[in-house]
N, C-alpha and C. Protein backbone atom coordinates (compact mmCIF):
# COMPACT_ATOMS: atom_id res chain seq x y z
N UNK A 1 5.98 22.80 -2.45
CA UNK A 1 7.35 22.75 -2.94
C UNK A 1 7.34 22.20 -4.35
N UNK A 2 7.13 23.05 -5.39
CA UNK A 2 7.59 22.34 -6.91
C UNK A 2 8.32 22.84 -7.21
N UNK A 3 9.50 23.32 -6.57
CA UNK A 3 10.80 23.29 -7.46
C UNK A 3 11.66 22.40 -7.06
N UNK A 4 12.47 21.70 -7.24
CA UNK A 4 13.72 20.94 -7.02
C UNK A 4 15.50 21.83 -6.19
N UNK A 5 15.86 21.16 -6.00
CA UNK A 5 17.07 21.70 -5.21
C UNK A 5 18.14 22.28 -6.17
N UNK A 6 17.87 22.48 -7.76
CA UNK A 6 18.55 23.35 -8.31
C UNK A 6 17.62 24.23 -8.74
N UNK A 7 16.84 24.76 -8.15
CA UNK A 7 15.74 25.64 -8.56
C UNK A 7 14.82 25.71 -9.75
N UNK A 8 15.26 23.88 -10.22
CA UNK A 8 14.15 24.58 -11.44
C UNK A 8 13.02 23.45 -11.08
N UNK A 9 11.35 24.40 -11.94
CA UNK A 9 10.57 23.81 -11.25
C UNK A 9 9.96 22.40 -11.75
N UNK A 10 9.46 21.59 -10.84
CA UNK A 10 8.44 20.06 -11.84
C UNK A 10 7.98 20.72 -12.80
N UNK A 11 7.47 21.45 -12.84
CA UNK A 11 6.06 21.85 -14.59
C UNK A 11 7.05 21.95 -15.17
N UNK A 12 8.85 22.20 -15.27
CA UNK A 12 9.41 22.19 -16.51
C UNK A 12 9.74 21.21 -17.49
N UNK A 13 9.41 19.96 -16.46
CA UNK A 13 9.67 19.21 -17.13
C UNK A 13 8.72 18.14 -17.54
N UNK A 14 8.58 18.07 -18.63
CA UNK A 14 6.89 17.10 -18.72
C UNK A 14 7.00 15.78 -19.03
N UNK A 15 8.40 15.13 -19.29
CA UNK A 15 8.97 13.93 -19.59
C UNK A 15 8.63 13.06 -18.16
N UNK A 16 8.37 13.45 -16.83
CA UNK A 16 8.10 12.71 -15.69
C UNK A 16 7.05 11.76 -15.88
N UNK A 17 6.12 11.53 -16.23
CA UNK A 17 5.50 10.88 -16.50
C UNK A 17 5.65 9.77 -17.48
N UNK A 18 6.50 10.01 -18.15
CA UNK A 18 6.82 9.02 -19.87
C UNK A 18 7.76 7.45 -19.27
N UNK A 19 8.27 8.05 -17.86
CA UNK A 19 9.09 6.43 -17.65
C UNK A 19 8.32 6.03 -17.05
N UNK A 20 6.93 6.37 -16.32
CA UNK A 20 6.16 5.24 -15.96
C UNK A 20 5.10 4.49 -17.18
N UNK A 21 4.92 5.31 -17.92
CA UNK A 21 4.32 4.20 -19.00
C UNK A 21 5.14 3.55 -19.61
N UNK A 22 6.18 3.85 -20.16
CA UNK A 22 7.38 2.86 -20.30
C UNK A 22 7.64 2.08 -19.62
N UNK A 23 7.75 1.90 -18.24
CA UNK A 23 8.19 1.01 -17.15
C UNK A 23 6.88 -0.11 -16.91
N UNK A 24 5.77 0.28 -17.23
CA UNK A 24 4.53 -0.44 -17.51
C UNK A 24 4.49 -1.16 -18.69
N UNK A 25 4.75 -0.53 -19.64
CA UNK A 25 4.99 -1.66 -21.33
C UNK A 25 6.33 -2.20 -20.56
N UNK A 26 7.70 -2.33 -20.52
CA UNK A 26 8.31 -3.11 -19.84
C UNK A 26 8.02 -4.50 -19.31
N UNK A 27 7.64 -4.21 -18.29
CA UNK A 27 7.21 -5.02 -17.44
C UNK A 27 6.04 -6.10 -18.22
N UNK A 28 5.25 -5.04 -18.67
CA UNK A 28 4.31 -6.22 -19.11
C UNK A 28 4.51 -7.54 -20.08
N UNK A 29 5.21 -6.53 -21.25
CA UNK A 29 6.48 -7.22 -22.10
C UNK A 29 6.94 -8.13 -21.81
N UNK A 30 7.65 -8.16 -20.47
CA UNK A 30 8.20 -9.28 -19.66
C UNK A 30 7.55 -10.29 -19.33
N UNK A 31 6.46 -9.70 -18.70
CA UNK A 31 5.76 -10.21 -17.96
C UNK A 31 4.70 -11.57 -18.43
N UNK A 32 4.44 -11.25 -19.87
CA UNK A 32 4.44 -11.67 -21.01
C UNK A 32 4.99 -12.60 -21.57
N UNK A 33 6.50 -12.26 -21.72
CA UNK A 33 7.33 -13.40 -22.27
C UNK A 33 7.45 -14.03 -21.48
N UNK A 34 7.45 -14.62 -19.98
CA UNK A 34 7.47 -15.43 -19.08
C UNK A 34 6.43 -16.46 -18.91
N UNK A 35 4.84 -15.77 -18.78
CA UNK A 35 4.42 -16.35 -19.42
C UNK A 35 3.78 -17.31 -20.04
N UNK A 36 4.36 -17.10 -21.08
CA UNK A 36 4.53 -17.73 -22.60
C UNK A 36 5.52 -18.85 -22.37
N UNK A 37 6.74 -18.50 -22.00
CA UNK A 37 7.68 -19.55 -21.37
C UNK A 37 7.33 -20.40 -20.51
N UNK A 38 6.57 -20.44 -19.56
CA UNK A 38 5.87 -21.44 -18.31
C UNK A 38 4.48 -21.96 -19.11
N UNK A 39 3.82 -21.61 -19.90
CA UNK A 39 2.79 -22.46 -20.20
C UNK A 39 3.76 -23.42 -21.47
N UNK A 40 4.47 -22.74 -22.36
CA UNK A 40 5.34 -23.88 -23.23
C UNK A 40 6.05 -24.81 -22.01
N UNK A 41 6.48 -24.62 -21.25
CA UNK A 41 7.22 -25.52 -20.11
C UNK A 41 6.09 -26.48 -19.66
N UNK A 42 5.28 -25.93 -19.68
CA UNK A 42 4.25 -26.89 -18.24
C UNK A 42 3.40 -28.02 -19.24
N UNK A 43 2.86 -27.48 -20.79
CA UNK A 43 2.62 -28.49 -21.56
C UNK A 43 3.10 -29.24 -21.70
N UNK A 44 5.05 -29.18 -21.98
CA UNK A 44 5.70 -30.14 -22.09
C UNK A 44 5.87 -31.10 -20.97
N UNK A 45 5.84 -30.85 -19.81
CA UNK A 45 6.43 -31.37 -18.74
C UNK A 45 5.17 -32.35 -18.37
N UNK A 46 3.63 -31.62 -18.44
CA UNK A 46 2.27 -32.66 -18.40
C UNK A 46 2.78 -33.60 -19.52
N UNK A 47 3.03 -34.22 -20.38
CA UNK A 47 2.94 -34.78 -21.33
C UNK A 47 4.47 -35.59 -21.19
N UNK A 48 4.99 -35.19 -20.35
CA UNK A 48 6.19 -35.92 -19.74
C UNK A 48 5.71 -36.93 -18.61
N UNK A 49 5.47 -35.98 -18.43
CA UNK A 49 4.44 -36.76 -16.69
C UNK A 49 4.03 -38.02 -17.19
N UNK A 50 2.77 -37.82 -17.98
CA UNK A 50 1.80 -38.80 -18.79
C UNK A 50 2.30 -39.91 -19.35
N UNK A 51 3.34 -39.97 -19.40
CA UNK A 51 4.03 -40.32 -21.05
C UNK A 51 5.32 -41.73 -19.69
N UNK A 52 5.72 -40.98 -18.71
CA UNK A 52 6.54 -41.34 -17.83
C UNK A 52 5.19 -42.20 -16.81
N UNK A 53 3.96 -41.64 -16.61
CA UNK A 53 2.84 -42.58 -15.53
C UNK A 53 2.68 -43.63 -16.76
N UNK A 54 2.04 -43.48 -17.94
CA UNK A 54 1.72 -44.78 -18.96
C UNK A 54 3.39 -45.88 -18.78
N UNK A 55 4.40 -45.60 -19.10
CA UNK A 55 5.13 -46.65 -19.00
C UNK A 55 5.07 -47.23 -17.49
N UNK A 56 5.39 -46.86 -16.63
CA UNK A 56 4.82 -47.16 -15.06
C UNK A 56 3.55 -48.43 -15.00
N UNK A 57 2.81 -47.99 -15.86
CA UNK A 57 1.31 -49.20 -15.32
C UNK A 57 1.87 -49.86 -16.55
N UNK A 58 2.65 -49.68 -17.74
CA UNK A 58 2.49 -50.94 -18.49
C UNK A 58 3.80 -51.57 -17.86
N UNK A 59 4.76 -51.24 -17.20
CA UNK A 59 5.89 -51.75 -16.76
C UNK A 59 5.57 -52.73 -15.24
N UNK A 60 4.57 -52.36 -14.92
CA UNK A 60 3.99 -52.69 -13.46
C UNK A 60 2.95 -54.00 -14.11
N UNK A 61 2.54 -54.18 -15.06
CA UNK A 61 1.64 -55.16 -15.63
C UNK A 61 2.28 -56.09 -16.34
N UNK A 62 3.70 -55.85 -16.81
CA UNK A 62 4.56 -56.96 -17.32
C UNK A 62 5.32 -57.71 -16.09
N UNK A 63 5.48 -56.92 -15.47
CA UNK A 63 6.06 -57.59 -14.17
C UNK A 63 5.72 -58.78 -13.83
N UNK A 64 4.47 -59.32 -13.46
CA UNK A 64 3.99 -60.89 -13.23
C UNK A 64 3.87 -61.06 -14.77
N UNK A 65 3.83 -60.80 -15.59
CA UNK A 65 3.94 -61.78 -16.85
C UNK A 65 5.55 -62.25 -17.17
């Protein structure tokens, strides 16, 4: 069956193929900018962490002083 239900056939049209490589750059694109977004997030947030444990042990060491 390569024709379609208005009779005309797949080989006429050769654009079928062009939205899956498009839909692949897409995605990746995305896929990409995300990411990029979670490793900028997660540096910041380690260095939050760090930054939030160091006051902790110096706040925990003034305590009996």
């Amino acid at each position: 069956m390569s024709e379609t239900d208005d009779g005309q056939s797949l080989e006429a049209h050769p654009s079928v193929s062009l939205p899956v490589a498009s839909a692949r750059d897409y995605v990746e694109g995305r896929l990409s900018q995300y990411q990029k977004w979670y490793d900028k997030k997660a540096v910041k947030t380690k260095a939050m962490h760090l930054r939030m444990r160091t006051i902790s042990v110096v706040g925990g060491a003034l305590v009996p002083v």
